[in-house]
C-alpha atoms as a PDB file:
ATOM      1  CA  UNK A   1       0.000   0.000   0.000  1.00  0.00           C
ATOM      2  CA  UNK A   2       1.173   3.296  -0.944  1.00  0.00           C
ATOM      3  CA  UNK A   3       1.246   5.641   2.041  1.00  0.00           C
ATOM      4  CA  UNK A   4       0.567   9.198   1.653  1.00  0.00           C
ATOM      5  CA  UNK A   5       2.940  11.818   2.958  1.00  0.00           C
ATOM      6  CA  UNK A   6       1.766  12.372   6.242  1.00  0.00           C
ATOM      7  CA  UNK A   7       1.586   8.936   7.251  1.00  0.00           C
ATOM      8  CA  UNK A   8       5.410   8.491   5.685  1.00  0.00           C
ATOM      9  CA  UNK A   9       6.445  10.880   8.196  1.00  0.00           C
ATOM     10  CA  UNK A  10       4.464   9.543  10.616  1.00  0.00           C
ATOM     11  CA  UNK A  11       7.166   6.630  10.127  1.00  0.00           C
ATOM     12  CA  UNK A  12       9.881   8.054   9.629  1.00  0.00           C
ATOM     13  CA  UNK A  13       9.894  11.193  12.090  1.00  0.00           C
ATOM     14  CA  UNK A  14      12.032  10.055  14.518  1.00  0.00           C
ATOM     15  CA  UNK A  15      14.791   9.794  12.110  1.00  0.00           C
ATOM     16  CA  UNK A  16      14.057  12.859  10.206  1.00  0.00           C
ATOM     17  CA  UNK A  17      13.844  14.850  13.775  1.00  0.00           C
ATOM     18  CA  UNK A  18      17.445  13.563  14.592  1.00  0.00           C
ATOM     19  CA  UNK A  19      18.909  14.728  11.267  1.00  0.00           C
ATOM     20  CA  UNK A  20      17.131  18.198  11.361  1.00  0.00           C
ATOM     21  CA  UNK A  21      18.349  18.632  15.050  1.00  0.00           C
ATOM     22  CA  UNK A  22      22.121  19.063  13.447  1.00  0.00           C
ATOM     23  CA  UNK A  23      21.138  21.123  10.670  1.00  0.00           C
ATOM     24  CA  UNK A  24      17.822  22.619  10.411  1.00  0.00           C
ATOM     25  CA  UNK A  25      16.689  26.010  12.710  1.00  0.00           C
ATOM     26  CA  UNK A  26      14.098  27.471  12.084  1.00  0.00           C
ATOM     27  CA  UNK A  27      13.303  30.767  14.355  1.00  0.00           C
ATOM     28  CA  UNK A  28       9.450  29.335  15.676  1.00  0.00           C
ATOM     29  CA  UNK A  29      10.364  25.840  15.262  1.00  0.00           C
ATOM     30  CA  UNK A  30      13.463  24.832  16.662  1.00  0.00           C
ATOM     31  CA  UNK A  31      13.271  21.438  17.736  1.00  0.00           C
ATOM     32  CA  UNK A  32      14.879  21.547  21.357  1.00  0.00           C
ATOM     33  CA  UNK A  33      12.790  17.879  22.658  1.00  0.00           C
ATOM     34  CA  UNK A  34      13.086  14.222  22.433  1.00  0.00           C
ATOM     35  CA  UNK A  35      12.982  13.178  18.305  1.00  0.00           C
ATOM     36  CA  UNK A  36      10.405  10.646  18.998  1.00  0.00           C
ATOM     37  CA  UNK A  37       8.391  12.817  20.196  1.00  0.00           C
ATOM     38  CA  UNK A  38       8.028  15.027  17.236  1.00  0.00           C
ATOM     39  CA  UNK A  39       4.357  14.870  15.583  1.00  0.00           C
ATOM     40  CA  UNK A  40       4.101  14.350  12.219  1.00  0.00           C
ATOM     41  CA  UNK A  41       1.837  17.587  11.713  1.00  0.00           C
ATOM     42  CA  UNK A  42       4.391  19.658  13.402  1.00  0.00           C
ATOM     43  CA  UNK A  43       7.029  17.613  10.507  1.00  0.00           C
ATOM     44  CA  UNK A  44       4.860  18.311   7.735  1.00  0.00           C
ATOM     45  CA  UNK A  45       4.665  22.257   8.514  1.00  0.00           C
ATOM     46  CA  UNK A  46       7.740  23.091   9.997  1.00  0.00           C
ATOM     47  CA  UNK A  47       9.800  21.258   7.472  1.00  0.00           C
ATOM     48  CA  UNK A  48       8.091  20.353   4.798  1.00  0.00           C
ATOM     49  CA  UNK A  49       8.637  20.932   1.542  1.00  0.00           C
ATOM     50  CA  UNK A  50       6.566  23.998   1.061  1.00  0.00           C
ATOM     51  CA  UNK A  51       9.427  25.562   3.457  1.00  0.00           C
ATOM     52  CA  UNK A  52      11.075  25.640  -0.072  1.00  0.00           C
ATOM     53  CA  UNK A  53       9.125  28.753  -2.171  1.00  0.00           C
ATOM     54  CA  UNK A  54       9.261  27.192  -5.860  1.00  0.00           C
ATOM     55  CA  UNK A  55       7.565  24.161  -4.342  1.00  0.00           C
ATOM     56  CA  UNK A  56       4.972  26.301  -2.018  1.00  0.00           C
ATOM     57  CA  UNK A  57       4.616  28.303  -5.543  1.00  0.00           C
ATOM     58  CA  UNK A  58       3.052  25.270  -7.609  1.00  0.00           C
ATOM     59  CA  UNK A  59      -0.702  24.507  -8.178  1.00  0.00           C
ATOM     60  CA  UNK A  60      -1.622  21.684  -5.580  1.00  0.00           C
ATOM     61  CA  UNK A  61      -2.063  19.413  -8.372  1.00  0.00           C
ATOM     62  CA  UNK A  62       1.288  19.530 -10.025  1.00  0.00           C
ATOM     63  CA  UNK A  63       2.713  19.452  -6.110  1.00  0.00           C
ATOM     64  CA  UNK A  64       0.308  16.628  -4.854  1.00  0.00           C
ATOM     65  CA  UNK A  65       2.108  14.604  -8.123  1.00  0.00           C
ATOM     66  CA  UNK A  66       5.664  15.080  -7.502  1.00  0.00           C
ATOM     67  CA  UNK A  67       4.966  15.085  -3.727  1.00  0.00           C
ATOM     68  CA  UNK A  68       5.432  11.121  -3.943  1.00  0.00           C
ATOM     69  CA  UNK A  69       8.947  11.263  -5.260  1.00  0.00           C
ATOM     70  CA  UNK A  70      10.350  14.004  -2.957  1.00  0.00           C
ATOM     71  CA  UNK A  71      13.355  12.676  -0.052  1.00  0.00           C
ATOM     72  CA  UNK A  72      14.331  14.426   2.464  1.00  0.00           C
ATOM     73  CA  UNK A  73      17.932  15.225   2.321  1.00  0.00           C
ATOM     74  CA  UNK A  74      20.230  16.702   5.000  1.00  0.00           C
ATOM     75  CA  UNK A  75      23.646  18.179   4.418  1.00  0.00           C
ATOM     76  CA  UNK A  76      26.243  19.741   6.803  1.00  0.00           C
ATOM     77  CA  UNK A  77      28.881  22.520   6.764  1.00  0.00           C
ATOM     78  CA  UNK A  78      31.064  21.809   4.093  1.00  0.00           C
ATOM     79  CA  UNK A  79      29.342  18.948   2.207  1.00  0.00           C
ATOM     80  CA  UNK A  80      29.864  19.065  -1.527  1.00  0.00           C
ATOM     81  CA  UNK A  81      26.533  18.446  -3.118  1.00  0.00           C
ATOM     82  CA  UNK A  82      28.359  17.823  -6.817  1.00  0.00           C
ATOM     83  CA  UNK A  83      31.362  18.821  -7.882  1.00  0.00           C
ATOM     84  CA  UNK A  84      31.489  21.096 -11.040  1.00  0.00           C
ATOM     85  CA  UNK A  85      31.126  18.657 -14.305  1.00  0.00           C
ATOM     86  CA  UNK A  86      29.505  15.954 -12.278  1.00  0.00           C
ATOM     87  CA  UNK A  87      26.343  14.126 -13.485  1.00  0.00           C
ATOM     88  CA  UNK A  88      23.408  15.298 -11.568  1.00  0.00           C
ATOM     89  CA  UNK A  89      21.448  12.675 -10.682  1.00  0.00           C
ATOM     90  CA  UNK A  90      19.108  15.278  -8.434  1.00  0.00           C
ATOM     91  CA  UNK A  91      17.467  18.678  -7.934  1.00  0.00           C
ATOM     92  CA  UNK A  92      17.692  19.764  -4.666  1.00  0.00           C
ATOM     93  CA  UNK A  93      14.854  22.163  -3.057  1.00  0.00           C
ATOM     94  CA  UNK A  94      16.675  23.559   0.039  1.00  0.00           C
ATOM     95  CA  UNK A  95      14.340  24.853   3.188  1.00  0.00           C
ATOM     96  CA  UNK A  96      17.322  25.819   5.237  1.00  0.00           C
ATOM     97  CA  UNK A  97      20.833  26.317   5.315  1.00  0.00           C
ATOM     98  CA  UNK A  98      22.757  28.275   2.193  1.00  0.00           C
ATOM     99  CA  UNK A  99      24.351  26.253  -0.830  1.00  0.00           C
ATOM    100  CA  UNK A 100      27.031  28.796  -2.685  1.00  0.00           C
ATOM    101  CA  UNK A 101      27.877  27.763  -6.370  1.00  0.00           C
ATOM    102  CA  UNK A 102      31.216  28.354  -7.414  1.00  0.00           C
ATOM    103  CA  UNK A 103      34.394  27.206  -9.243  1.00  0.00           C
ATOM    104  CA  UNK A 104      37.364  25.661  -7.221  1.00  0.00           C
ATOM    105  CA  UNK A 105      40.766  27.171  -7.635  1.00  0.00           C
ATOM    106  CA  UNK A 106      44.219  25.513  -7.827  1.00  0.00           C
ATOM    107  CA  UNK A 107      45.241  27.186  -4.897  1.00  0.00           C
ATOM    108  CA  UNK A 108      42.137  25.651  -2.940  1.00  0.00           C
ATOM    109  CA  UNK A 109      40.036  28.902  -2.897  1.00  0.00           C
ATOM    110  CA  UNK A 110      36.531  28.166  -4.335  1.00  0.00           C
ATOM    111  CA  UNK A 111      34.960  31.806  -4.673  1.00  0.00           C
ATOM    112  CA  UNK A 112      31.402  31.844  -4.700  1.00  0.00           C
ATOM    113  CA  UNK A 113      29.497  32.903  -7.552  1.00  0.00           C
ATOM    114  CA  UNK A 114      25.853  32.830  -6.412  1.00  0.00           C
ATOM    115  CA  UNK A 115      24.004  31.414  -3.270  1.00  0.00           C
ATOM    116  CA  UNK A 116      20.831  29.134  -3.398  1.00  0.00           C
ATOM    117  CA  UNK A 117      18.715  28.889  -0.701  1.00  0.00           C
ATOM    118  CA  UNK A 118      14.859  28.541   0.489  1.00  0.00           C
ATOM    119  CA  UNK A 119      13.600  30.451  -2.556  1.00  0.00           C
ATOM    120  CA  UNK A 120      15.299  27.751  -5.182  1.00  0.00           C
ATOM    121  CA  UNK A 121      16.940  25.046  -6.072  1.00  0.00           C
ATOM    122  CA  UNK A 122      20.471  23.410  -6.837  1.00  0.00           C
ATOM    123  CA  UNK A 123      20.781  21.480 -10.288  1.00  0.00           C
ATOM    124  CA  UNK A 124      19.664  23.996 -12.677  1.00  0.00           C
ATOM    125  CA  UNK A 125      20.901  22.556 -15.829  1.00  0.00           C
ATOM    126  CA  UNK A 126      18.917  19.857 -15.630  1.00  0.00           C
ATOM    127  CA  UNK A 127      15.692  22.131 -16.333  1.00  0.00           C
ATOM    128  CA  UNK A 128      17.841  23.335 -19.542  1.00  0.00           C
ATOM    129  CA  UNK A 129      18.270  19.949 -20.686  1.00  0.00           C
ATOM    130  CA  UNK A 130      21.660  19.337 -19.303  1.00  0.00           C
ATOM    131  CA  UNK A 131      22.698  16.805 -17.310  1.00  0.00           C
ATOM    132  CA  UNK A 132      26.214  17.816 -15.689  1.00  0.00           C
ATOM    133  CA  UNK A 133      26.927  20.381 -13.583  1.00  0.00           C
ATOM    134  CA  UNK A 134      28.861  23.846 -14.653  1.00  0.00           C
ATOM    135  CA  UNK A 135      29.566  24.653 -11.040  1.00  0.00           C
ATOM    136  CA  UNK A 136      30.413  23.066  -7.575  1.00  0.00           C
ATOM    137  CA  UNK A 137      27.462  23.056  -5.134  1.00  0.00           C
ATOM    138  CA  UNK A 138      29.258  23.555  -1.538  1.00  0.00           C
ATOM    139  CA  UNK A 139      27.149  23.462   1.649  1.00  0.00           C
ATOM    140  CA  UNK A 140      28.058  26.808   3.443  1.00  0.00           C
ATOM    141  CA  UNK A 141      25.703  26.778   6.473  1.00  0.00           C
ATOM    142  CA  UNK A 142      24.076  23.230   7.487  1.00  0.00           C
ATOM    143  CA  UNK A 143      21.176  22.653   4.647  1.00  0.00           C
ATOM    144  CA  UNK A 144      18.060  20.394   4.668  1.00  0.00           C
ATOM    145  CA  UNK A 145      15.748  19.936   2.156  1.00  0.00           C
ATOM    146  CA  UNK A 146      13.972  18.061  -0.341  1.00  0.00           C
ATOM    147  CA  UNK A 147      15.487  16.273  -3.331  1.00  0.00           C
ATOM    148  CA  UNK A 148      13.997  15.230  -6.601  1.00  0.00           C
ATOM    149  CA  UNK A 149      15.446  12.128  -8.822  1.00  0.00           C
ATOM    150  CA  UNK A 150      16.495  13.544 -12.179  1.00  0.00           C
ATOM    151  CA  UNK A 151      14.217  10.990 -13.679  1.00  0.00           C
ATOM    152  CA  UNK A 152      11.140  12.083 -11.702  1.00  0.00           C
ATOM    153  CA  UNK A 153      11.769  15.839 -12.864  1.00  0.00           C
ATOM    154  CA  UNK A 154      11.884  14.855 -16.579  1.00  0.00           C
ATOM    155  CA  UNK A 155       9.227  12.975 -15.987  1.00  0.00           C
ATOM    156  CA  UNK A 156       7.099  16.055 -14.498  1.00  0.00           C
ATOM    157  CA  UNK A 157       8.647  18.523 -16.891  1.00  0.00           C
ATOM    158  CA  UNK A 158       6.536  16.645 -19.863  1.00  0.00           C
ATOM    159  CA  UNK A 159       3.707  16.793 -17.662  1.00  0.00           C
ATOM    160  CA  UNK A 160       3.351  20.589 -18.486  1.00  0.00           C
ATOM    161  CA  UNK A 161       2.489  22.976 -15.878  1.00  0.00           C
ATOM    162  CA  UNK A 162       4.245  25.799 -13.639  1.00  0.00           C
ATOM    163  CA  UNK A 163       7.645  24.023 -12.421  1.00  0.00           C
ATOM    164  CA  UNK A 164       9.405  24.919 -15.227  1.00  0.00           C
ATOM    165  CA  UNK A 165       8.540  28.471 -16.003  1.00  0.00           C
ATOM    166  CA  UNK A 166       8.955  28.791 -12.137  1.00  0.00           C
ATOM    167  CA  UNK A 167      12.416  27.441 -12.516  1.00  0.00           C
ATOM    168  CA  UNK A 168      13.180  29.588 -15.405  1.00  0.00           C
ATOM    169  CA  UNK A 169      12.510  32.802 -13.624  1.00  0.00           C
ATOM    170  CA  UNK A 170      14.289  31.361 -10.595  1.00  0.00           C
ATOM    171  CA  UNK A 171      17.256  31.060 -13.112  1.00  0.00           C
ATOM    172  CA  UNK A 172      17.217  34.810 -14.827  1.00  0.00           C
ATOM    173  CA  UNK A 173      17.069  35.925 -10.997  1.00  0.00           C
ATOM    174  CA  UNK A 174      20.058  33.621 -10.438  1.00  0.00           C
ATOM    175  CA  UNK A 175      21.979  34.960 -13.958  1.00  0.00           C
ATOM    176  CA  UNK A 176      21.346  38.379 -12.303  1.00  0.00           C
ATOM    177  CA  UNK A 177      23.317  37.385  -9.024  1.00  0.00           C
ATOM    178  CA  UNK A 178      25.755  35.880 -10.599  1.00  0.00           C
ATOM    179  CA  UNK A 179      26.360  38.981 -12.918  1.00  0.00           C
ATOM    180  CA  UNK A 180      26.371  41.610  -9.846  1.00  0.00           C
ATOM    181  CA  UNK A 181      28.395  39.012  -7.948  1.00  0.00           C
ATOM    182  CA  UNK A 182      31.237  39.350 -10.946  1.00  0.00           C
ATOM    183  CA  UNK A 183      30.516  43.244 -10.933  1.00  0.00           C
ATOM    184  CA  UNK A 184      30.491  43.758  -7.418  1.00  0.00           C
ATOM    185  CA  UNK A 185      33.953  41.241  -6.961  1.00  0.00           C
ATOM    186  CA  UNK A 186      35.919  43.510  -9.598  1.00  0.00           C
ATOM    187  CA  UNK A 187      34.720  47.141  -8.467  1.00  0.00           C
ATOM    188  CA  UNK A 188      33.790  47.256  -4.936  1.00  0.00           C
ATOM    189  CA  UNK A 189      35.573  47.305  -1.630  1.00  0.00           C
ATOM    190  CA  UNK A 190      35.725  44.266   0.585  1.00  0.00           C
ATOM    191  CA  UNK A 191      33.303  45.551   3.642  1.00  0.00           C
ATOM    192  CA  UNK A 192      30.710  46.438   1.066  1.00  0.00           C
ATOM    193  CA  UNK A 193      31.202  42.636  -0.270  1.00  0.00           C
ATOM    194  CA  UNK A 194      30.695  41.458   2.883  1.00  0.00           C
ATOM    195  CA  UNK A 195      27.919  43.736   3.367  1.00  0.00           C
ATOM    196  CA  UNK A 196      26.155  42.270   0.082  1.00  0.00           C
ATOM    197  CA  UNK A 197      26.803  38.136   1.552  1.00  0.00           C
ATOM    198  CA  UNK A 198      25.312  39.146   5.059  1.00  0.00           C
ATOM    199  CA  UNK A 199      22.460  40.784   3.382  1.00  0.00           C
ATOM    200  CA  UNK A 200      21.991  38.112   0.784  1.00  0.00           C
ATOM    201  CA  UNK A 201      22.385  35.417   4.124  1.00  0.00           C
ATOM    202  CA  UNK A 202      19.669  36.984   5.888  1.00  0.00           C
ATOM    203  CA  UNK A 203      17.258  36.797   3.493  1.00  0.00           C
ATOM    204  CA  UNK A 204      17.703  33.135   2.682  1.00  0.00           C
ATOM    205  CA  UNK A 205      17.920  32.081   6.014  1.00  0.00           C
ATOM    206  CA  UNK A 206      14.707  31.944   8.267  1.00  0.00           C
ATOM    207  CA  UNK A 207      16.935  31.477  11.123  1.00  0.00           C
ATOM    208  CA  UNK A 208      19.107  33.847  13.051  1.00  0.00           C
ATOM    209  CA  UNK A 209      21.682  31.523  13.607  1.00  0.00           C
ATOM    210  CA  UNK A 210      24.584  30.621  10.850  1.00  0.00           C
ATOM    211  CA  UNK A 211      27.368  28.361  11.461  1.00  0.00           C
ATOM    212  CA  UNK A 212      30.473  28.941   9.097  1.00  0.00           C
ATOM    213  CA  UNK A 213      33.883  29.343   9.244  1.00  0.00           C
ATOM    214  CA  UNK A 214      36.127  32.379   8.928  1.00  0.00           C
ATOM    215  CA  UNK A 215      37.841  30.509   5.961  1.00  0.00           C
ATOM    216  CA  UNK A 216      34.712  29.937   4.496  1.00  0.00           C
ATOM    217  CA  UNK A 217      33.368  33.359   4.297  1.00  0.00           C
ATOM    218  CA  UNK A 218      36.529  34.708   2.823  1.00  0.00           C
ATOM    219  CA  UNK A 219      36.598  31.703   0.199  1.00  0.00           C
ATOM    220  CA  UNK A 220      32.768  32.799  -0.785  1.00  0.00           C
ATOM    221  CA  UNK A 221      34.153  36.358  -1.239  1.00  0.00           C
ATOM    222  CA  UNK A 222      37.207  35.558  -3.026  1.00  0.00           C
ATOM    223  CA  UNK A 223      39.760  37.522  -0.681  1.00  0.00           C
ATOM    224  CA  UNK A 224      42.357  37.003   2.497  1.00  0.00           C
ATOM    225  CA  UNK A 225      40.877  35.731   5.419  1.00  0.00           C
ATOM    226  CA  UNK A 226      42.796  39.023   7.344  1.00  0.00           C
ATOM    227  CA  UNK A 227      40.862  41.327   5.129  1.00  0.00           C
ATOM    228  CA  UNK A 228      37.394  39.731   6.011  1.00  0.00           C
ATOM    229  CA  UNK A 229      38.768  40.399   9.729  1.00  0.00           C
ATOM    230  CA  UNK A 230      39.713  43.942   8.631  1.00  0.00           C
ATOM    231  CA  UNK A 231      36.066  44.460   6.983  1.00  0.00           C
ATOM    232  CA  UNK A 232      33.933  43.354   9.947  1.00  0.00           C
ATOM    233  CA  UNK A 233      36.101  45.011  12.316  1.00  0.00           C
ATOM    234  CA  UNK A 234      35.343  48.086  10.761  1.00  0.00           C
ATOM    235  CA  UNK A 235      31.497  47.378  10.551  1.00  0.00           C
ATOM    236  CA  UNK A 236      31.596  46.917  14.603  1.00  0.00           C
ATOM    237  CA  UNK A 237      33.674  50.137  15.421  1.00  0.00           C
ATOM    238  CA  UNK A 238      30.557  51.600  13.600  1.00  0.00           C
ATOM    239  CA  UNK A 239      27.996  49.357  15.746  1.00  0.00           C
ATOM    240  CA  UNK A 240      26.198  47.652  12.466  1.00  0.00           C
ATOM    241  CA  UNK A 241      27.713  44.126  13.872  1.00  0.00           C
ATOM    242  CA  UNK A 242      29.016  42.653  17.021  1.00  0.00           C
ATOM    243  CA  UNK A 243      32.047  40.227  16.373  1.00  0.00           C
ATOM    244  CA  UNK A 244      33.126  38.482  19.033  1.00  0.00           C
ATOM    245  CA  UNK A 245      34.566  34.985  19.063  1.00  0.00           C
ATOM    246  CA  UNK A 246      33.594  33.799  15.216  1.00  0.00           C
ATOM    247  CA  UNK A 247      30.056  34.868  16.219  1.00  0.00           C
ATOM    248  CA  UNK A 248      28.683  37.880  14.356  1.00  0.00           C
ATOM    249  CA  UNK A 249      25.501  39.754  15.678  1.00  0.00           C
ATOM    250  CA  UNK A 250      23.645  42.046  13.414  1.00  0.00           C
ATOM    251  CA  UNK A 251      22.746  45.248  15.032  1.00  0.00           C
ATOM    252  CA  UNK A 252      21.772  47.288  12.553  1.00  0.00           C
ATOM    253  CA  UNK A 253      20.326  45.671   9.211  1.00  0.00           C
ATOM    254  CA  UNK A 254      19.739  49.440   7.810  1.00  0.00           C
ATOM    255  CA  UNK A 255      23.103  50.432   8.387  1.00  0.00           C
ATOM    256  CA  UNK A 256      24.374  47.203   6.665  1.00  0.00           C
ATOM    257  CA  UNK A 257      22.288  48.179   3.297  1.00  0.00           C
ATOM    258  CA  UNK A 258      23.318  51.713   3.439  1.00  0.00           C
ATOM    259  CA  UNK A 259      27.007  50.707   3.665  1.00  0.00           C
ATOM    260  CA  UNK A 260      26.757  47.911   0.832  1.00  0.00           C
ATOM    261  CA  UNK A 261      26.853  48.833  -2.707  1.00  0.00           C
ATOM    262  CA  UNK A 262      24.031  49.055  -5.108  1.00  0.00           C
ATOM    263  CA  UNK A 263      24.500  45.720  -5.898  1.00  0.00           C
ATOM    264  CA  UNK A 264      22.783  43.819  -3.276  1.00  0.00           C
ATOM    265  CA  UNK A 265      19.901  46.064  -4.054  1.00  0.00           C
ATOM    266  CA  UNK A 266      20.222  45.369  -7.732  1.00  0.00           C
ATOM    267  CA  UNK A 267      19.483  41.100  -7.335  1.00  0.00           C
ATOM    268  CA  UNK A 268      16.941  41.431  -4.947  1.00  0.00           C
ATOM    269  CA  UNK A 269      14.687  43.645  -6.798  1.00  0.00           C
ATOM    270  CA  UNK A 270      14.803  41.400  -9.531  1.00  0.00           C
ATOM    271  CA  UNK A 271      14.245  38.355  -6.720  1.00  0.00           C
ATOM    272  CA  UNK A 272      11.286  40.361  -5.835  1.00  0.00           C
ATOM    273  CA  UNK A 273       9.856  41.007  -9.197  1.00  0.00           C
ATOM    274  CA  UNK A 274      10.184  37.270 -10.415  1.00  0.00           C
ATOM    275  CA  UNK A 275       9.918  35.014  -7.397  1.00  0.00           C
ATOM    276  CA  UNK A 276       6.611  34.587  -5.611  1.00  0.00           C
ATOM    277  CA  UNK A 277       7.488  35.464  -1.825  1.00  0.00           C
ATOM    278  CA  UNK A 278      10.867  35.865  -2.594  1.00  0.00           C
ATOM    279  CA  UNK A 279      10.788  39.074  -0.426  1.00  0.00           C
ATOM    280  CA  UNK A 280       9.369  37.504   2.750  1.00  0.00           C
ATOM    281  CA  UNK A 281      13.014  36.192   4.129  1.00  0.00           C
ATOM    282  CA  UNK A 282      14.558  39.995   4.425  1.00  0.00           C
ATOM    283  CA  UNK A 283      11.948  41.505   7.405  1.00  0.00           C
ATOM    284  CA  UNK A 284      14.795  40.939  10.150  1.00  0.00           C
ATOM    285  CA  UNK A 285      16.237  43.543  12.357  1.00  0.00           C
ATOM    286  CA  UNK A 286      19.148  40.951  14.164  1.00  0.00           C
ATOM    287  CA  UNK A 287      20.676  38.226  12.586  1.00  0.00           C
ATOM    288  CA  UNK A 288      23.534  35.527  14.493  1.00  0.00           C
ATOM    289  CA  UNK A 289      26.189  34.068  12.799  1.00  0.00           C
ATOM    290  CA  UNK A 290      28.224  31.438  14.965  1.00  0.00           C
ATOM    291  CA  UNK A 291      31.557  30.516  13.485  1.00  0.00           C
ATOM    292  CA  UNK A 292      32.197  26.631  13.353  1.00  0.00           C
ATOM    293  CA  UNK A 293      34.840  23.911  11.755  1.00  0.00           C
ATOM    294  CA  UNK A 294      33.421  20.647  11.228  1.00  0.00           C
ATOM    295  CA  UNK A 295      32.977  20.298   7.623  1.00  0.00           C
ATOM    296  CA  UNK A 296      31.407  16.789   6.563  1.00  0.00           C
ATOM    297  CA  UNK A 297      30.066  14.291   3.775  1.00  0.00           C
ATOM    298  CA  UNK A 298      26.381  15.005   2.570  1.00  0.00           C
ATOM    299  CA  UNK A 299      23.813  12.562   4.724  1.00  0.00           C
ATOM    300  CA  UNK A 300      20.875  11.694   3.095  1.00  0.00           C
ATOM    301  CA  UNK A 301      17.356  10.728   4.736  1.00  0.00           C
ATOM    302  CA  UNK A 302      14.918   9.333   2.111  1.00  0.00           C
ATOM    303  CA  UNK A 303      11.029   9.741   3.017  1.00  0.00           C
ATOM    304  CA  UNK A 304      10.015   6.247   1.880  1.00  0.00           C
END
């Protein structure tokens, strides 16, 4: 017997509780008790996978179809999702945590050339008829999520309907970060970089807490770990951020947008104009980022 999805996390919510406990928080949800005694309503709306926008965007129809075929996927700091030229054998809807999409370096440094988070997806070329990936997808801050075979979505993209011009807006918003990100890397100063990635970080993440490492941050940005340093310590003699330990506290969200460059401004208008809800994430005053330095291999739970 086929089970519908709220009875297959009525199985399976003790495991998927565990695995969200590392990875997933969510500011209202948290969970701080016992995974077996999570209910399987408070699984299907806290982290379901209308947590993820494109999904919450689709008719209930087209959802209610692919809803069969979705697994729940968790991936910690430092994960590699695919490496760039892999075969992708998956779409992955994130509902938490921040994948960054860039192109490793010979000296190690793999700049980041575009974030994905809650409001889309990872393994866009297989929407354009591709089946390898142009970039590496790194974890950056602990992701969950829900995954789709690459069968299933070819599968559901003859089907017709609203996934795929969903995903193809999702992708001229992501061609516009990527272009300010290649702007903004060339032509403006480090703090207002780092300005733009908090910015861009708080309105992908629906929690207040991020953990990442010093390294990381500057490998996103494409600079010296000393002049991140130099950058933030400069935003807290001005009292937009409190840094303090590898934990940054955002005092002053205004004062961050004033002090980054146009382009943050720049990709999320065009966020806003093409993505349903995609302005929903940015409404926070304080934002915590907690700096840590366990990078591990992507863990997987399937909802089956």
């Amino acid at each position: 017997m086929q089970l519908n999805y709220a009875e297959r996390i009525n199985e399976t919510s003790k495991a998927s509780a565990m695995v969200i406990g590392d990875t997933c928080h969510h500011d209202h949800a948290a969970p701080t008790h016992d995974a077996a005694t999570v209910s399987p309503i408070r699984m299907l709306s806290a982290y379901g996978p209308k947590q993820n926008r494109l999904l919450a965007a689709l008719p209930t129809e087209e959802y209610e179809r692919i809803l069969p075929s979705l697994e729940f996927y968790s991936a910690p700091q430092g994960s590699v999702i695919n490496e760039s030229g892999d075969r992708l054998d998956w779409v992955y809807f994130p509902i938490s945590g921040i994948v960054s999409l860039g192109y490793p370096l010979e000296n190690g440094a793999s700049p980041a050339i575009a974030i994905a988070g809650n409001d889309g997806l990872v393994g866009m070329a297989l929407f354009m008829g591709g089946d390898r990936s142009p970039t590496q997808a790194e974890v950056q801050i602990a992701s969950c999520g829900y995954r789709l075979r690459a069968s299933a979505l070819r599968r559901e993209l003859q089907q017709g309907g609203r996934l795929l011009p969903l995903s193809m807006m999702y992708a001229q918003a992501m061609i516009s970060q990527v272009t300010q990100t290649a702007v903004c890397n060339r032509l403006h100063s480090v703090e207002q970089q780092l300005c733009r990635w908090l910015l861009m970080i708080m309105d992908a993440m629906p929690s207040g807490e991020v953990r990442m490492t010093q390294q990381g941050i500057s490998n996103m940005i494409g600079v010296r770990r000393e002049s991140v340093t130099m950058a933030a310590g400069s935003l807290q003699a001005d009292n937009l951020i409190q840094y303090n330990r590898g934990c940054i506290h955002v005092l002053n969200r205004h004062g961050l947008e004033e002090r980054a460059c146009e382009c943050y401004s720049v990709v999320k208008k065009e966020f806003d104009r093409l993505l349903p809800g995609s302005g929903s994430g940015s409404g926070s005053a304080q934002r915590s980022y907690a700096i840590g330095k366990q990078p591990a291999r992507l863990a997987s739970v399937a909802l089956n």
